[in-house]
C-alpha atoms as a PDB file:
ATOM      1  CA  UNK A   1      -4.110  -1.959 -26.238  1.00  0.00           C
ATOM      2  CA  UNK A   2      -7.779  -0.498 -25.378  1.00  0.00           C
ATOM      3  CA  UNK A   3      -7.396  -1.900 -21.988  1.00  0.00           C
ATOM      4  CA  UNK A   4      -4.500   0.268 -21.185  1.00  0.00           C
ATOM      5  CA  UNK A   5      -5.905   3.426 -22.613  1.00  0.00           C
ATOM      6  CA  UNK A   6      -9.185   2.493 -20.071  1.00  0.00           C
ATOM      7  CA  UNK A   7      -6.498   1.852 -17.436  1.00  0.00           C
ATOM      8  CA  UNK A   8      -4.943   5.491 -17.929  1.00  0.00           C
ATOM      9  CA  UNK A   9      -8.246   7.527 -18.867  1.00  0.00           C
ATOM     10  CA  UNK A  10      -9.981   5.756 -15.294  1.00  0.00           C
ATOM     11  CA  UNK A  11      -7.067   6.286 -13.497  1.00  0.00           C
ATOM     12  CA  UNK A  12      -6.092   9.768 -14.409  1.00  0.00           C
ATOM     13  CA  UNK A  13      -9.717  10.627 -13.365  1.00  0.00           C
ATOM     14  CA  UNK A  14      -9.979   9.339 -10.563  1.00  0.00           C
ATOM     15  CA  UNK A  15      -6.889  10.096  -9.430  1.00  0.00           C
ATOM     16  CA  UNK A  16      -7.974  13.969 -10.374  1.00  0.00           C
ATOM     17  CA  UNK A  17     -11.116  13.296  -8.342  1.00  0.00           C
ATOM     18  CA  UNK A  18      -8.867  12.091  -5.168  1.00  0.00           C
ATOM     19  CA  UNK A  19      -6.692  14.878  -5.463  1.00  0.00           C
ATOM     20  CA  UNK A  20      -9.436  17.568  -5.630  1.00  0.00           C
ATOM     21  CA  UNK A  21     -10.863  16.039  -2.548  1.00  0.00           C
ATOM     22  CA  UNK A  22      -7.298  16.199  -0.819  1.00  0.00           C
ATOM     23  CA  UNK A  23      -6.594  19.715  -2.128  1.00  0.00           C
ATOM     24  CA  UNK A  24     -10.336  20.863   0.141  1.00  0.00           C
ATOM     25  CA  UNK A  25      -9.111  19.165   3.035  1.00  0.00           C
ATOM     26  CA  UNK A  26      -7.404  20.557   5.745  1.00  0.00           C
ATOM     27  CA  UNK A  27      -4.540  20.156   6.394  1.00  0.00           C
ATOM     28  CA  UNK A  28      -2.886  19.780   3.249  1.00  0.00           C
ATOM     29  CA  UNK A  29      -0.696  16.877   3.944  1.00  0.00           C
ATOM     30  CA  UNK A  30      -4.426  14.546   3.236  1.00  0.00           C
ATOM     31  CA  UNK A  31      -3.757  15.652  -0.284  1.00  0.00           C
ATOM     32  CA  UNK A  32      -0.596  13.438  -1.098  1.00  0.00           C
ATOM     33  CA  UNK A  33      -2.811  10.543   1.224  1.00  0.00           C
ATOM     34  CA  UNK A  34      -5.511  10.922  -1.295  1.00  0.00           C
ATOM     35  CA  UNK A  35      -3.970  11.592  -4.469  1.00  0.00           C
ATOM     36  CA  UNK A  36      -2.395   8.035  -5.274  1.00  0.00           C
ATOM     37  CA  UNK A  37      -3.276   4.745  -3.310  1.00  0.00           C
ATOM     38  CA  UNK A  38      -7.154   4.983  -2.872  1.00  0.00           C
ATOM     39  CA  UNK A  39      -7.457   6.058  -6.582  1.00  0.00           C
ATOM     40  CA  UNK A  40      -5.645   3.601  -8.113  1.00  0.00           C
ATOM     41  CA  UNK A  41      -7.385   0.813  -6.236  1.00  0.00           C
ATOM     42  CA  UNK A  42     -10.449   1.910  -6.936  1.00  0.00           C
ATOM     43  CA  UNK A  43      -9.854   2.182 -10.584  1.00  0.00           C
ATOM     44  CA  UNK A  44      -8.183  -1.711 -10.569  1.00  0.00           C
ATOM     45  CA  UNK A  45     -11.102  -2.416  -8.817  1.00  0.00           C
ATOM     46  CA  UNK A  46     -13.395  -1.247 -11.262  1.00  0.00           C
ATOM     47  CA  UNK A  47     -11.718  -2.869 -14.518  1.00  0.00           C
ATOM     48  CA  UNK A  48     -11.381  -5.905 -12.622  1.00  0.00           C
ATOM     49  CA  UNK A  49     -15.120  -6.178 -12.338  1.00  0.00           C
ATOM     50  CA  UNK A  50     -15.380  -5.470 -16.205  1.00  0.00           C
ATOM     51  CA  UNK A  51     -12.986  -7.536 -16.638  1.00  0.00           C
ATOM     52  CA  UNK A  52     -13.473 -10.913 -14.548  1.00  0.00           C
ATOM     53  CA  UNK A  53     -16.788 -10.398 -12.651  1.00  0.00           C
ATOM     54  CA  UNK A  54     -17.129  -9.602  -8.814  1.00  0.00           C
ATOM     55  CA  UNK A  55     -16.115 -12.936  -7.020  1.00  0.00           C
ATOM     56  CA  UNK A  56     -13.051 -12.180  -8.633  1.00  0.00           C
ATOM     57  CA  UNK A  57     -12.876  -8.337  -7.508  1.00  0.00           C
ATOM     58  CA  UNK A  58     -13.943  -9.158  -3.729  1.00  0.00           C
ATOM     59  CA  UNK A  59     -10.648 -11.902  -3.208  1.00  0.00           C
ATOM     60  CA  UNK A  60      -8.721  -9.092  -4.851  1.00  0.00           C
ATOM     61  CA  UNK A  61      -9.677  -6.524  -2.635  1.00  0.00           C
ATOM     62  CA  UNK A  62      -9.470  -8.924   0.337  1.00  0.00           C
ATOM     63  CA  UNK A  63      -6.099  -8.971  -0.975  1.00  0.00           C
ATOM     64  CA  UNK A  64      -5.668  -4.918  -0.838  1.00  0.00           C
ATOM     65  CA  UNK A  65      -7.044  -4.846   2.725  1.00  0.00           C
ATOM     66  CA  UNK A  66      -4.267  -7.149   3.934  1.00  0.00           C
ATOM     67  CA  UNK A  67      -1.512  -5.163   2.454  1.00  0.00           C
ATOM     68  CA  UNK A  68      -3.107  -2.094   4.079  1.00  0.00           C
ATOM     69  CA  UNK A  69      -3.435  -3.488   7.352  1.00  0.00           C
ATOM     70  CA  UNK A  70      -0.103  -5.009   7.033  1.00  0.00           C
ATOM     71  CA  UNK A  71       1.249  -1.588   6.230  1.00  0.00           C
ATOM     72  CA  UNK A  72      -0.058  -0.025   8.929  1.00  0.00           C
ATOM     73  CA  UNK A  73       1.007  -2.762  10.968  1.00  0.00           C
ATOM     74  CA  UNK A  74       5.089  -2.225   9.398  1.00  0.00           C
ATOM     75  CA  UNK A  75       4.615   1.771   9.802  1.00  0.00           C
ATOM     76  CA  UNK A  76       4.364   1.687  13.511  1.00  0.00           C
ATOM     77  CA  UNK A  77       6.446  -1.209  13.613  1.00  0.00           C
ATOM     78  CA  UNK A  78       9.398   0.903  12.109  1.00  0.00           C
ATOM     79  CA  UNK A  79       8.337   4.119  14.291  1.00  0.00           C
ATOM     80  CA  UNK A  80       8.820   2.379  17.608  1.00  0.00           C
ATOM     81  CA  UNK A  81      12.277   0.848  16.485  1.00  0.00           C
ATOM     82  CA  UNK A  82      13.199   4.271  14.933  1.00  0.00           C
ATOM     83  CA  UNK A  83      12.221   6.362  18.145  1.00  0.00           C
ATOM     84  CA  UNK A  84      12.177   3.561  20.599  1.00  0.00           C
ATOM     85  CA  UNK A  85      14.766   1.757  19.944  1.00  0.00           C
ATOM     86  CA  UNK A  86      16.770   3.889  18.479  1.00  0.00           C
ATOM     87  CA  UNK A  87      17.823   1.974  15.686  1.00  0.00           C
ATOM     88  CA  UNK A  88      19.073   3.264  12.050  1.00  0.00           C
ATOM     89  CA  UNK A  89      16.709   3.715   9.148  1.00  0.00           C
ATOM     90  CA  UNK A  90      17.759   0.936   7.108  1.00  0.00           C
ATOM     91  CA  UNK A  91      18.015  -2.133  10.219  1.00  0.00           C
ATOM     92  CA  UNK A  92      14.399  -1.104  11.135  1.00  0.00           C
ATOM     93  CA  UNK A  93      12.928  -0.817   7.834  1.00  0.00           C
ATOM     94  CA  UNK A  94      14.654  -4.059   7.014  1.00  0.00           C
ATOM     95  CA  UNK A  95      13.407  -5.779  10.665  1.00  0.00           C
ATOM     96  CA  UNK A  96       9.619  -3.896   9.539  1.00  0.00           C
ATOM     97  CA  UNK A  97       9.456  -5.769   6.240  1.00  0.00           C
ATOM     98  CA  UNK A  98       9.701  -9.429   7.856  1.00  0.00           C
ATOM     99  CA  UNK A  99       6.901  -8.032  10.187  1.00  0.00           C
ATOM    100  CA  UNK A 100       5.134  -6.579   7.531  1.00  0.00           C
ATOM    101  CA  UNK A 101       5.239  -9.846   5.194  1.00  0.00           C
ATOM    102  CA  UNK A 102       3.929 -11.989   8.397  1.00  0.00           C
ATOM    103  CA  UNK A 103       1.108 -10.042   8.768  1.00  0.00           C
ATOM    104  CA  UNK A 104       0.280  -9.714   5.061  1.00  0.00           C
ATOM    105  CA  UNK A 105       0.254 -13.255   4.626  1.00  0.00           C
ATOM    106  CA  UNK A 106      -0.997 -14.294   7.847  1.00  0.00           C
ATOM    107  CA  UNK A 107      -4.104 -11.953   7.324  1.00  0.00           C
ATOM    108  CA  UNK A 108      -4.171 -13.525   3.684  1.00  0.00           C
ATOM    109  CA  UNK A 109      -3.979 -17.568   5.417  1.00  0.00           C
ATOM    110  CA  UNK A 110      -7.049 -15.996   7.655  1.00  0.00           C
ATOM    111  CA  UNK A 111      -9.309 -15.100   4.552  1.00  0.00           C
ATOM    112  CA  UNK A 112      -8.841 -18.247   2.955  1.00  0.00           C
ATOM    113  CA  UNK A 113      -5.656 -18.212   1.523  1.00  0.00           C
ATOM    114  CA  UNK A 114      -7.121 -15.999  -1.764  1.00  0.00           C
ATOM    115  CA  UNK A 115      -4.069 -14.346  -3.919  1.00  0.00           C
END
């Protein structure tokens, strides 16, 4: 039960933290970009390494850079077939998400296959 109520006190504050830091910014679209993802990760990151110790944290966040890269990797992916291509929303999101799990799990294979 404590571990949750660390979960939501870290989280809310750093997610606070994130958000005043997007809200400075210009232009104010940053503020959505740093409100959520970044904040959360770093507060995982941080009870993880209570938690388990920092081998454990580093193949986790190897972990978290795949899926970003991968993401990146699926969001221009699904812009070119969008504008490109001209394909609908839901065949090149659909087409994007095979892409998007190659890369995650080839990048994942390339770091030593750490989950």
């Amino acid at each position: 039960m404590s571990e949750y109520v660390v979960r939501f006190v870290v989280g809310g504050v750093v997610v606070s933290a994130f958000s005043m830091l997007g809200d400075i910014l210009r232009p104010k679209s940053f503020a959505g970009l740093f409100g959520a993802a970044p904040s959360v990760a770093l507060a995982t990151l941080g009870i993880a390494v209570y938690q388990h110790g920092v081998d454990y944290t580093a193949q986790q966040s190897w972990a978290m850079t795949a899926g970003a890269i991968a993401l990146a990797v699926y969001s221009i992916f699904v812009c070119h077939l969008l504008i490109r291509a001209g394909l609908r929303a839901a065949p090149a999101t659909l087409l994007s998400l095979v892409v998007w799990l190659i890369v995650a799990f080839g990048l994942l294979m390339l770091a030593g296959g750490q989950t």
